[in-house]
PDB file of N, CA and C in Angstrom:
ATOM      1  N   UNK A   1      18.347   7.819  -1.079  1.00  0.00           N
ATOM      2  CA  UNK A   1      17.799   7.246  -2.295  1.00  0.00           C
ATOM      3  C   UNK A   1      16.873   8.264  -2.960  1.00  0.00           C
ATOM      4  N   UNK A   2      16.889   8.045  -4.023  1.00  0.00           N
ATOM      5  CA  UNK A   2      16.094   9.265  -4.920  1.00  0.00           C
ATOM      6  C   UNK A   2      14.540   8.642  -5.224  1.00  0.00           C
ATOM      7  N   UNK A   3      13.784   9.931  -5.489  1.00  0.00           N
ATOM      8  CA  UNK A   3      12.410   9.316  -5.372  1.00  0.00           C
ATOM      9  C   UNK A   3      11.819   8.257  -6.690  1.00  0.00           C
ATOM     10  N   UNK A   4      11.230   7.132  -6.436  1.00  0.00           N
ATOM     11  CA  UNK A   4      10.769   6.392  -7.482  1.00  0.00           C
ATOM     12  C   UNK A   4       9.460   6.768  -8.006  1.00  0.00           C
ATOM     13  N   UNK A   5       9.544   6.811  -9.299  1.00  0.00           N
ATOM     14  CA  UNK A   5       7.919   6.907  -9.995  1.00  0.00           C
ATOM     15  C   UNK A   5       7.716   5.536  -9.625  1.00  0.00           C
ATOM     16  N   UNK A   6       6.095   5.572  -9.600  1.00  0.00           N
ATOM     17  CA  UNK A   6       5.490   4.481  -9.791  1.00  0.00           C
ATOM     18  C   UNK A   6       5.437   3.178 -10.517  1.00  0.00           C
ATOM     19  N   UNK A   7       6.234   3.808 -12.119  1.00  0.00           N
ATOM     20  CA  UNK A   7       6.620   2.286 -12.731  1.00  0.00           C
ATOM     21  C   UNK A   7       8.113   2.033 -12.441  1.00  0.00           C
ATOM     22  N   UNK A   8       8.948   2.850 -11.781  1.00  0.00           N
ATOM     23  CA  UNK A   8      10.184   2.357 -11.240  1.00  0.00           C
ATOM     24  C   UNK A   8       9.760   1.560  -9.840  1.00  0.00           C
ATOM     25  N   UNK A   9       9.531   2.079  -9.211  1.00  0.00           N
ATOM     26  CA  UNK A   9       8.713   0.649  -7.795  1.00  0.00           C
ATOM     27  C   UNK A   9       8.214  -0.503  -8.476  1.00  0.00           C
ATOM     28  N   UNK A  10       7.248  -0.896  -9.578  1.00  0.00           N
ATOM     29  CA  UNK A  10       6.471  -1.303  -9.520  1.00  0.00           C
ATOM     30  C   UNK A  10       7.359  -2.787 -10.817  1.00  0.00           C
ATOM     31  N   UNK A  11       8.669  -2.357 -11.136  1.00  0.00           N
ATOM     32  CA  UNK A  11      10.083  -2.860 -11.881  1.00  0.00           C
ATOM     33  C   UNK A  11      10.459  -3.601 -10.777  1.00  0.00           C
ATOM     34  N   UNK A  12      10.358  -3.290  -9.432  1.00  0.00           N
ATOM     35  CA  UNK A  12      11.256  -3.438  -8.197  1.00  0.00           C
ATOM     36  C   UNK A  12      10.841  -5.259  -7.962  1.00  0.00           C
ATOM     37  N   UNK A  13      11.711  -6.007  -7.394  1.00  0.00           N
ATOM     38  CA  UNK A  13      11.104  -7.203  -7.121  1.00  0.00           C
ATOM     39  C   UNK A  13       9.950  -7.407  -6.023  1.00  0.00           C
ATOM     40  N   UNK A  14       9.224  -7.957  -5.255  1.00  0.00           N
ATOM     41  CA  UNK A  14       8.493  -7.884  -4.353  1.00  0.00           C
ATOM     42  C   UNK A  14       9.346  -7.770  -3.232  1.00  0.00           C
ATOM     43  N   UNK A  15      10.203  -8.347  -2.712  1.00  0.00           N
ATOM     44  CA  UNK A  15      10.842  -7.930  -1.446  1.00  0.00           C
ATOM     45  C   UNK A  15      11.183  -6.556  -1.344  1.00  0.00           C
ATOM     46  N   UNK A  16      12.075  -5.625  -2.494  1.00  0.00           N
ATOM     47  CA  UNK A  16      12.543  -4.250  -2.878  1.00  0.00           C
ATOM     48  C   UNK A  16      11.033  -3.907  -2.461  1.00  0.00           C
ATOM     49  N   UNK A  17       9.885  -4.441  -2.630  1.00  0.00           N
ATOM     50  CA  UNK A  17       9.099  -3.072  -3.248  1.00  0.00           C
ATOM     51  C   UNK A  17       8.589  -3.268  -1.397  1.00  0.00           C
ATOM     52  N   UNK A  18       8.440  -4.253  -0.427  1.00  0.00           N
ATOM     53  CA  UNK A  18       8.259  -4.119   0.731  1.00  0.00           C
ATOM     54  C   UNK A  18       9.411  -3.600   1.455  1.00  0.00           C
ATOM     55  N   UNK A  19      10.489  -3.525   1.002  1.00  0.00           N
ATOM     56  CA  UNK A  19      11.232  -2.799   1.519  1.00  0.00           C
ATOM     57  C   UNK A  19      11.118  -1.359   1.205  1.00  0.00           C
ATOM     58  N   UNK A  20      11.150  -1.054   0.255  1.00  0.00           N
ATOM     59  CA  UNK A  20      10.392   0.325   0.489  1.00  0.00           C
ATOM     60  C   UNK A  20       9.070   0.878   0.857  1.00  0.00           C
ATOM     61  N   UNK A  21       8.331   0.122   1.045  1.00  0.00           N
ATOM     62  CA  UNK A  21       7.203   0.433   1.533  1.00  0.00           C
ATOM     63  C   UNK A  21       7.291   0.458   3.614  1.00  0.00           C
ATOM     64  N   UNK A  22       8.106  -0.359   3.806  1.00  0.00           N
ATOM     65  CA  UNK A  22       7.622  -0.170   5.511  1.00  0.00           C
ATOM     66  C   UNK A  22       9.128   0.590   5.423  1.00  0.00           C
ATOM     67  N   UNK A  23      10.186   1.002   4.603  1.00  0.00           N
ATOM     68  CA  UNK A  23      11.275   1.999   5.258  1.00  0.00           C
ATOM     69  C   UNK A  23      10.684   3.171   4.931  1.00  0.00           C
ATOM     70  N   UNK A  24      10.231   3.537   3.875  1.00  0.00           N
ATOM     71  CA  UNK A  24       9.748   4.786   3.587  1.00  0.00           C
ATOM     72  C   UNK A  24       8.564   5.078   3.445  1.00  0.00           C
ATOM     73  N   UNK A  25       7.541   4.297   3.107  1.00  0.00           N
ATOM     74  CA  UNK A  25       6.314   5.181   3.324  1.00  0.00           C
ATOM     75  C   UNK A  25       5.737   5.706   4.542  1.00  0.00           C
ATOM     76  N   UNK A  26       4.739   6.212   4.598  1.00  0.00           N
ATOM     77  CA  UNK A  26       4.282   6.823   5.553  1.00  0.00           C
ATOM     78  C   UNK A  26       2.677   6.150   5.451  1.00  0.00           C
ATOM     79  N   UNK A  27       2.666   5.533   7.011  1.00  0.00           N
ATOM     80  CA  UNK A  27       1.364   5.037   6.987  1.00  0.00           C
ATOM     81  C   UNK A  27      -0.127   5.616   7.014  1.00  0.00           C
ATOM     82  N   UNK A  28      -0.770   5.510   6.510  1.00  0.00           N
ATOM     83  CA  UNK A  28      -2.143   7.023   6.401  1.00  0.00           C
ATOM     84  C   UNK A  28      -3.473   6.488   6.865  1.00  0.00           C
ATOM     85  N   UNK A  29      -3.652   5.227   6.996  1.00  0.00           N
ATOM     86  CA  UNK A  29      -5.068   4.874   7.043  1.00  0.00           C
ATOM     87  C   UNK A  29      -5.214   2.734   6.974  1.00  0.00           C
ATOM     88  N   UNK A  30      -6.359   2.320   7.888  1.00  0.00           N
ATOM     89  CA  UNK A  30      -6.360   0.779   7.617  1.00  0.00           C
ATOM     90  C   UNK A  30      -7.851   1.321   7.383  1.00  0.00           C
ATOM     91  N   UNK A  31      -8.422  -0.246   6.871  1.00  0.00           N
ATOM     92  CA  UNK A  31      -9.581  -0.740   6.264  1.00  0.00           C
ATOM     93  C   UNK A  31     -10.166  -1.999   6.629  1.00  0.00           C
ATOM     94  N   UNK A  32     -10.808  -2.168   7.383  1.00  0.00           N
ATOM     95  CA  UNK A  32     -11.290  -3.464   7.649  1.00  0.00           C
ATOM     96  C   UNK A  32     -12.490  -4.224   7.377  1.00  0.00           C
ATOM     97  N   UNK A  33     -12.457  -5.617   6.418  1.00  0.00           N
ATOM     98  CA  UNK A  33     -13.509  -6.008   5.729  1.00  0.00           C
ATOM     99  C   UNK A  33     -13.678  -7.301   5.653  1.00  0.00           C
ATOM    100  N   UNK A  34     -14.506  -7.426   6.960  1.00  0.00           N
ATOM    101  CA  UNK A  34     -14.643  -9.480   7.517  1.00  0.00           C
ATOM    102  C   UNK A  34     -13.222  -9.879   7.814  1.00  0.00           C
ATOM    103  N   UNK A  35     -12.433 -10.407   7.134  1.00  0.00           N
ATOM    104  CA  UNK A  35     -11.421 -11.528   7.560  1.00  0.00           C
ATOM    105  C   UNK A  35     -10.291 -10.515   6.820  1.00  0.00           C
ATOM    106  N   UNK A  36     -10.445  -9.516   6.254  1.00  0.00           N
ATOM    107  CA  UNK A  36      -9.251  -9.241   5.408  1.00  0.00           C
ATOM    108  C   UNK A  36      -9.001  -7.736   6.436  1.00  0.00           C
ATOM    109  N   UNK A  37      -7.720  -6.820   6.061  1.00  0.00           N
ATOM    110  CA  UNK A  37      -7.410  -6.063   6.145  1.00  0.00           C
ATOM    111  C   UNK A  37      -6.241  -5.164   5.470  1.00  0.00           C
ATOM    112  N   UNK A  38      -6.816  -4.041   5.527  1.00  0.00           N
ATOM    113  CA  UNK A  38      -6.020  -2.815   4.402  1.00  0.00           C
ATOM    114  C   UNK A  38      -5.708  -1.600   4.971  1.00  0.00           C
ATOM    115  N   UNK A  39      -4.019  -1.918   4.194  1.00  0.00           N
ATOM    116  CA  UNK A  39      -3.610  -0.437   4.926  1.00  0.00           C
ATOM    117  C   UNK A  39      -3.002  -0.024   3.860  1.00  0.00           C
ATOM    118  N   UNK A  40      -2.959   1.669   3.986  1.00  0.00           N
ATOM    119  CA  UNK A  40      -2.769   2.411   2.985  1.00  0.00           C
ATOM    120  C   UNK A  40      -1.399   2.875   3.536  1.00  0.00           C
ATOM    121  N   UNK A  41      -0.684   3.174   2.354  1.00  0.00           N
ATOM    122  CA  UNK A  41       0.690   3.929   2.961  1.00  0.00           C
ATOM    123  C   UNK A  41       1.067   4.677   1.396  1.00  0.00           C
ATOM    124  N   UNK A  42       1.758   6.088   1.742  1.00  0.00           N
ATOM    125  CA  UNK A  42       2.045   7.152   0.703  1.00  0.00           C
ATOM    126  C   UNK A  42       3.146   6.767   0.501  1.00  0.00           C
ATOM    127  N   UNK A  43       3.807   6.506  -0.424  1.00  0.00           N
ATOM    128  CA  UNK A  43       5.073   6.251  -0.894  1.00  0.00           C
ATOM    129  C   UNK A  43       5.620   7.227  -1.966  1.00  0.00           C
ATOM    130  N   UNK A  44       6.185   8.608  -1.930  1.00  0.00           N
ATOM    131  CA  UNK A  44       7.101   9.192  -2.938  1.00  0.00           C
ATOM    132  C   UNK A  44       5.575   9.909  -3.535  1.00  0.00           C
ATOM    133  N   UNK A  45       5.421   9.594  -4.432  1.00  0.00           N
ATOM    134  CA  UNK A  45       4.325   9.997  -4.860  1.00  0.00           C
ATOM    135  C   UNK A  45       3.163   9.355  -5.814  1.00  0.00           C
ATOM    136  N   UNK A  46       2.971   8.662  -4.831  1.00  0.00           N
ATOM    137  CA  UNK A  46       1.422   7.177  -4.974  1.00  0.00           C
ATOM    138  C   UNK A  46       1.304   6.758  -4.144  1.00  0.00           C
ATOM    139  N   UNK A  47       0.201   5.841  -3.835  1.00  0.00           N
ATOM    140  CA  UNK A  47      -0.093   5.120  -2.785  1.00  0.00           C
ATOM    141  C   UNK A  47       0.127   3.635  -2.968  1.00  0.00           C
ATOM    142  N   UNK A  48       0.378   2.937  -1.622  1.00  0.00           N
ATOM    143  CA  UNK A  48       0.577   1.547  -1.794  1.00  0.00           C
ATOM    144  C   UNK A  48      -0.810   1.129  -0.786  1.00  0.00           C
ATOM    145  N   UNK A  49      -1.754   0.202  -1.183  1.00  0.00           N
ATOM    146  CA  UNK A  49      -2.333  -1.213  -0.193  1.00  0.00           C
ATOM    147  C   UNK A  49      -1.841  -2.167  -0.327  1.00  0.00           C
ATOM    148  N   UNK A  50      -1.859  -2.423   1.113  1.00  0.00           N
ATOM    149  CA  UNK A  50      -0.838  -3.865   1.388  1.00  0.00           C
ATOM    150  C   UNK A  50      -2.514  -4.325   2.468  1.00  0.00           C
ATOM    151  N   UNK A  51      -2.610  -5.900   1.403  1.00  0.00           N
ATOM    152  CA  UNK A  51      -3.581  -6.350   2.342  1.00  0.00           C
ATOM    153  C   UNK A  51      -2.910  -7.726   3.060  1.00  0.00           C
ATOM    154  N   UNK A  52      -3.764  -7.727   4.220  1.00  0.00           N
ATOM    155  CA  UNK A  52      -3.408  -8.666   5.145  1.00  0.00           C
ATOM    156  C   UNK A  52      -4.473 -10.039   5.533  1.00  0.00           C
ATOM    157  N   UNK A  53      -4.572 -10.932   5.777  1.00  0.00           N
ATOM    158  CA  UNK A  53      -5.393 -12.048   6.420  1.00  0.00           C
ATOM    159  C   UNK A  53      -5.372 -11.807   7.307  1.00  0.00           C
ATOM    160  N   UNK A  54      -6.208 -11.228   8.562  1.00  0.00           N
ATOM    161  CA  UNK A  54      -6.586 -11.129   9.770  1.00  0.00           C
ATOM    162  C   UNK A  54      -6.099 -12.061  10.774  1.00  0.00           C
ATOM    163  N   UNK A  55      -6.284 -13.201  10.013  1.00  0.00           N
ATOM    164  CA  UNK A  55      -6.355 -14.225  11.506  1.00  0.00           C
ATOM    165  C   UNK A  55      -5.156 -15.018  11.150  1.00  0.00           C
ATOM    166  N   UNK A  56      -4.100 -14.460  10.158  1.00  0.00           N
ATOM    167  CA  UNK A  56      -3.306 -14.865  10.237  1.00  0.00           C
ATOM    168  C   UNK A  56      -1.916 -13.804  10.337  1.00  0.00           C
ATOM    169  N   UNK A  57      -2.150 -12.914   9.964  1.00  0.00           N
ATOM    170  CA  UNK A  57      -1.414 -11.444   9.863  1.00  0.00           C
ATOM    171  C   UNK A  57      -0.283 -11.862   8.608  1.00  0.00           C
ATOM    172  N   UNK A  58      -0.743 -12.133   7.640  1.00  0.00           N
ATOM    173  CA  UNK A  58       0.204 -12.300   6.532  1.00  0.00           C
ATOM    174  C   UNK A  58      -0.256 -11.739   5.490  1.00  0.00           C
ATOM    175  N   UNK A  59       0.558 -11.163   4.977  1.00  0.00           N
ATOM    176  CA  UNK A  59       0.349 -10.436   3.493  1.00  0.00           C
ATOM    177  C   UNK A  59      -0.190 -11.506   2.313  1.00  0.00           C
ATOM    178  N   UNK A  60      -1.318 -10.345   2.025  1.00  0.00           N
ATOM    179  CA  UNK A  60      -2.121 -11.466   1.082  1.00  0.00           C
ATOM    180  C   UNK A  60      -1.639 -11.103  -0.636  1.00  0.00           C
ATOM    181  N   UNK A  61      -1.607  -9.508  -0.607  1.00  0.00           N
ATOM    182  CA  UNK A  61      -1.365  -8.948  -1.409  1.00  0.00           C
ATOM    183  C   UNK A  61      -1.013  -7.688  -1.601  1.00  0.00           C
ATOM    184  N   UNK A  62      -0.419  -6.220  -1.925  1.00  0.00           N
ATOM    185  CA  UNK A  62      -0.333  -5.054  -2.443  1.00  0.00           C
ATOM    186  C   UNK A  62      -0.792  -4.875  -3.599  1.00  0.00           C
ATOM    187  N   UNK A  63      -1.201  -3.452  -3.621  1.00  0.00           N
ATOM    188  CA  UNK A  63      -1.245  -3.032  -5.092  1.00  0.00           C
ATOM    189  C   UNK A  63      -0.841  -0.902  -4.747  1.00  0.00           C
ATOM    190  N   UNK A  64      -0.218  -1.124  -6.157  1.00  0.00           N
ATOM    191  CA  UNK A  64       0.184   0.241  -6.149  1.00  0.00           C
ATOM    192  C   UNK A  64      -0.810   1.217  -7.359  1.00  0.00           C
ATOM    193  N   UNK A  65      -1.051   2.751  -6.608  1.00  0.00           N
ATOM    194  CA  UNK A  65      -1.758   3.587  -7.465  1.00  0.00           C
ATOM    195  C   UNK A  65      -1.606   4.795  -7.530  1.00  0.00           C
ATOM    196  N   UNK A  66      -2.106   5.566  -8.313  1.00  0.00           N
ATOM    197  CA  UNK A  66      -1.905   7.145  -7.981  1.00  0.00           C
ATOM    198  C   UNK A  66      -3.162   7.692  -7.626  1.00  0.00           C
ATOM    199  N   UNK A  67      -4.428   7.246  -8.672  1.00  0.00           N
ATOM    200  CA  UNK A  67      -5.883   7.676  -7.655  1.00  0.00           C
ATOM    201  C   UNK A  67      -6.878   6.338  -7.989  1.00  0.00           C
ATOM    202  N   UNK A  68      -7.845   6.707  -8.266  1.00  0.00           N
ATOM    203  CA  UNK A  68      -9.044   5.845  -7.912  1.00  0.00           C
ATOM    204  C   UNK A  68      -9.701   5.352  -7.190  1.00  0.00           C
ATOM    205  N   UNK A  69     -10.654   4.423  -7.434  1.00  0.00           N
ATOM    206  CA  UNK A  69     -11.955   4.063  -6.981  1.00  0.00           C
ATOM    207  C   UNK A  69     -10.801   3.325  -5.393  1.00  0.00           C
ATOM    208  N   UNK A  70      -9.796   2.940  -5.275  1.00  0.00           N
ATOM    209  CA  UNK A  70      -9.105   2.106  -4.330  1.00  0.00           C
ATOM    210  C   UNK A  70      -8.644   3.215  -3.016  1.00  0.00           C
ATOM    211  N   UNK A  71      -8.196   4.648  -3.783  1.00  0.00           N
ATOM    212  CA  UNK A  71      -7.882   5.885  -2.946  1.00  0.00           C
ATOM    213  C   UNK A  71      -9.335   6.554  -2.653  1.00  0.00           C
ATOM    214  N   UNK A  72     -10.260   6.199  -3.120  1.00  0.00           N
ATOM    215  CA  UNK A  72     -11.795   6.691  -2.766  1.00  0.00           C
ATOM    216  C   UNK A  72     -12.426   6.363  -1.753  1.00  0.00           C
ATOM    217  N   UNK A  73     -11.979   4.734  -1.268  1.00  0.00           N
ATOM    218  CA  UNK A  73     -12.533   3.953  -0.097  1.00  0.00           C
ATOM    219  C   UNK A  73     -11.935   4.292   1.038  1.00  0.00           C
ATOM    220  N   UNK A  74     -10.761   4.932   1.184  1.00  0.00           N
ATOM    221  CA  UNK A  74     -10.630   5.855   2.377  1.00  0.00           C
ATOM    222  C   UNK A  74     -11.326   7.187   2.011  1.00  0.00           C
ATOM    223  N   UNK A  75     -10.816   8.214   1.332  1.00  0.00           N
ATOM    224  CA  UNK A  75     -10.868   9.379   1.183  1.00  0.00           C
ATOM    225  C   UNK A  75     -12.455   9.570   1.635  1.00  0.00           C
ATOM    226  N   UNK A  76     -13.119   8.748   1.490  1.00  0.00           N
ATOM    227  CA  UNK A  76     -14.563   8.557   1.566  1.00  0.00           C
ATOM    228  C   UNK A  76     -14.810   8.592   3.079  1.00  0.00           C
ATOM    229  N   UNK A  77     -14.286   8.083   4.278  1.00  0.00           N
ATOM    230  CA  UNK A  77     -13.908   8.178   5.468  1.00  0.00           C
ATOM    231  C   UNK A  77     -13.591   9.547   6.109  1.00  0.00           C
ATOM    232  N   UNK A  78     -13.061  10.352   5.351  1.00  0.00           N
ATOM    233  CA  UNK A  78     -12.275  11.744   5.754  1.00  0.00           C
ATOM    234  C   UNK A  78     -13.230  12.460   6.452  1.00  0.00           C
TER     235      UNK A  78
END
């Protein structure tokens, strides 16, 4: 498969876009904050967070980016 920009993923339905996210990205980093949790994964060229409910392990939400204040809260870790 050829690489997707960011507004071609982001076209993708939600299942497509978790399917490309746990076949192809590459996982880089989690985040943990009270009850929630965040993991970062590089996809092609952007990043995806996919957050989770802790105590339930279900996806609460994703969001896709190329930088910012969201790629800062790790990078800030480094």
């Amino acid at each position: 498969m050829k690489d997707l920009s960011l507004y071609e993923f982001l076209s993708l339905s939600d299942q497509e876009q978790y399917d490309e996210i746990f076949q192809r990205g590459d996982y880089l980093d989690i985040s943990i904050e009270g009850e929630k949790r965040f993991v970062l994964y590089a996809l092609y060229r952007f990043f995806v967070e996919v957050e989770y409910k802790s105590s339930t392990n279900k996806i609460v939400h994703k969001r896709a980016f190329i930088t910012g204040d969201l790629l800062d809260k790790y990078s800030s870790e480094i």
